[in-house]
Protein backbone atom coordinates (compact mmCIF):
# COMPACT_ATOMS: atom_id res chain seq x y z
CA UNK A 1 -37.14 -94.19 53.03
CA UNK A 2 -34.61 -93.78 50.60
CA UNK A 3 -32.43 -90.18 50.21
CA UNK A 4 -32.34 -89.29 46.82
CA UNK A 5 -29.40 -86.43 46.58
CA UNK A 6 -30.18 -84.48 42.94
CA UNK A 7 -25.85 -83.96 41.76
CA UNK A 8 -25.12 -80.07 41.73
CA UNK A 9 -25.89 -78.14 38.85
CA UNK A 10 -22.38 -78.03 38.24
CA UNK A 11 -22.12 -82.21 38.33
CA UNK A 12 -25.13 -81.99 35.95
CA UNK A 13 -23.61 -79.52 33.67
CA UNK A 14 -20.91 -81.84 33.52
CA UNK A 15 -22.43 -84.60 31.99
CA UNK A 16 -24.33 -85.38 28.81
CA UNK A 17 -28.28 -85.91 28.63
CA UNK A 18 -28.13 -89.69 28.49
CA UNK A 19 -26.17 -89.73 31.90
CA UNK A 20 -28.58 -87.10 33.02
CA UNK A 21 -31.57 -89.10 32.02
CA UNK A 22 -29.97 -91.98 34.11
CA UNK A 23 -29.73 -89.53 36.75
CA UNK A 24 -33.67 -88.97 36.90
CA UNK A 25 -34.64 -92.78 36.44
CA UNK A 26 -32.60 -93.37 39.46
CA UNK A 27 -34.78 -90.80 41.34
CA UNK A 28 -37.80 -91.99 40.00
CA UNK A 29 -36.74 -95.39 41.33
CA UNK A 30 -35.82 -94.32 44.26
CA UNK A 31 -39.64 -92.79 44.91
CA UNK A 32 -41.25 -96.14 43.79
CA UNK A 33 -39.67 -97.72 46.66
CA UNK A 34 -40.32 -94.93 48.89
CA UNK A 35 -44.08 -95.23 47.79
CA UNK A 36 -43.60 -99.10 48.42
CA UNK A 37 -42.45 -98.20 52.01
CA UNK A 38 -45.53 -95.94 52.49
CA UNK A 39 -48.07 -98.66 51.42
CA UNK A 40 -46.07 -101.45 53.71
CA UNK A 41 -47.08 -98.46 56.75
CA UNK A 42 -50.17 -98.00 55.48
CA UNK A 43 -51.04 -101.29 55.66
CA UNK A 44 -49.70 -102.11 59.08
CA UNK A 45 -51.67 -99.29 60.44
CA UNK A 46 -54.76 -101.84 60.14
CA UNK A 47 -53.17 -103.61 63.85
CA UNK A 48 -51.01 -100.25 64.75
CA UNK A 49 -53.05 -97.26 64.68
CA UNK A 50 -49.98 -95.20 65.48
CA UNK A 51 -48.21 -96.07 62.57
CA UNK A 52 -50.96 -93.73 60.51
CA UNK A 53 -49.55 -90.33 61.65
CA UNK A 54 -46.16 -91.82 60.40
CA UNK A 55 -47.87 -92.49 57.34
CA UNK A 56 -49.27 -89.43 56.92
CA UNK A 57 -46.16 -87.67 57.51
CA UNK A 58 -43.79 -89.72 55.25
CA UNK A 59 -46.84 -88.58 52.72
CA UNK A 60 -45.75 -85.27 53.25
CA UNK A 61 -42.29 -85.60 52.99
CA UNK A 62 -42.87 -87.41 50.08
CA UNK A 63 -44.29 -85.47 47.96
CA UNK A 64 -42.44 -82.65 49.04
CA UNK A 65 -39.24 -84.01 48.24
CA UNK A 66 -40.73 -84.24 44.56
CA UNK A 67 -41.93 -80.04 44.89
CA UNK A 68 -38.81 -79.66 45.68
CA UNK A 69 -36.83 -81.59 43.34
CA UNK A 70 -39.12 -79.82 40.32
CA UNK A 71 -38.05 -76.68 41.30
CA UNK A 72 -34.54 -77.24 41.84
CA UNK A 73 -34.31 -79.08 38.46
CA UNK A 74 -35.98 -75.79 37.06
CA UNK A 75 -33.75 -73.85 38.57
CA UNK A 76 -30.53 -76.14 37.01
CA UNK A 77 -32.70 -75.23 33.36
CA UNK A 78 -33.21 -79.53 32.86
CA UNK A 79 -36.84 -79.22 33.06
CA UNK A 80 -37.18 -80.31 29.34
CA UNK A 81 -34.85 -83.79 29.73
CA UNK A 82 -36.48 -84.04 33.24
CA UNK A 83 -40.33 -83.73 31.42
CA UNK A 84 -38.93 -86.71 29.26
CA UNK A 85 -38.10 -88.97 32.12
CA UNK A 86 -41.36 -87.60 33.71
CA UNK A 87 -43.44 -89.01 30.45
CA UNK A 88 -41.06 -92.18 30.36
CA UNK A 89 -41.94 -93.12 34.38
CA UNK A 90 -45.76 -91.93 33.60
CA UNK A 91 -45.81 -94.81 30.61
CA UNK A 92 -44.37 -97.60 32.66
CA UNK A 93 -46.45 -97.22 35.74
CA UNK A 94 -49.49 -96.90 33.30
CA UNK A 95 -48.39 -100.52 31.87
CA UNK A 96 -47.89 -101.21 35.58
CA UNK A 97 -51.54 -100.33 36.21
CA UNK A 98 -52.98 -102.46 33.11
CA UNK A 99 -51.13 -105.26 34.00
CA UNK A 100 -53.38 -104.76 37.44
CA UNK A 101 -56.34 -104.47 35.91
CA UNK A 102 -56.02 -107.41 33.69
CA UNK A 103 -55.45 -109.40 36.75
CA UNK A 104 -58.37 -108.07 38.56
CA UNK A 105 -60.94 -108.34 35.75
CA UNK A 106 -59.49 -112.15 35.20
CA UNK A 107 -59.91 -112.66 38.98
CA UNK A 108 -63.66 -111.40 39.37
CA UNK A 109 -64.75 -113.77 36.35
């Protein structure tokens, strides 16, 4: 999985909210692929059955990197420009998601 290090709040403070914005779609790529890797392990547990406690556990760590992240970004006082990138990432994998469905629906005809 990919290590996403959030700059300091110092780094951030630094910068304006555009770069800052850049900063959070990089993360938010960064967990797409993550949650890429996690499906790719999921799926191989189907012939290695001891691959699903690694699954499970780069769950955890998944979504605990995110807690974590939240609160840190909180912390920094970028929770507002971080809620915008939040709503951005929510609206692409939503078209993400349609674009699934439309396949599926065309597929069962």
């Amino acid at each position: 999985m990919v290590y996403f290090e959030l700059p300091s709040k110092r780094e951030l403070d630094s910068i304006d909210s555009k770069e800052r914005m850049n900063i959070f779609r990089q993360y938010f790529a960064a967990s797409r692929y993550d949650r890429l890797i996690i499906q790719k392990c999921l799926l191989s547990s189907a012939y290695n059955e001891s691959s699903f406690s690694e699954v499970k556990d780069m769950e955890r760590e998944h979504d605990e990197n995110y807690y974590d992240k939240v609160k840190i970004i909180k912390e920094y006082g970028f929770i507002d420009e971080f809620i915008v990138a939040v709503k951005e990432e929510e609206q692409a994998i939503q078209k993400i998601i349609e674009a699934y469905d439309k396949r599926m629906r065309m597929s069962s005809l």
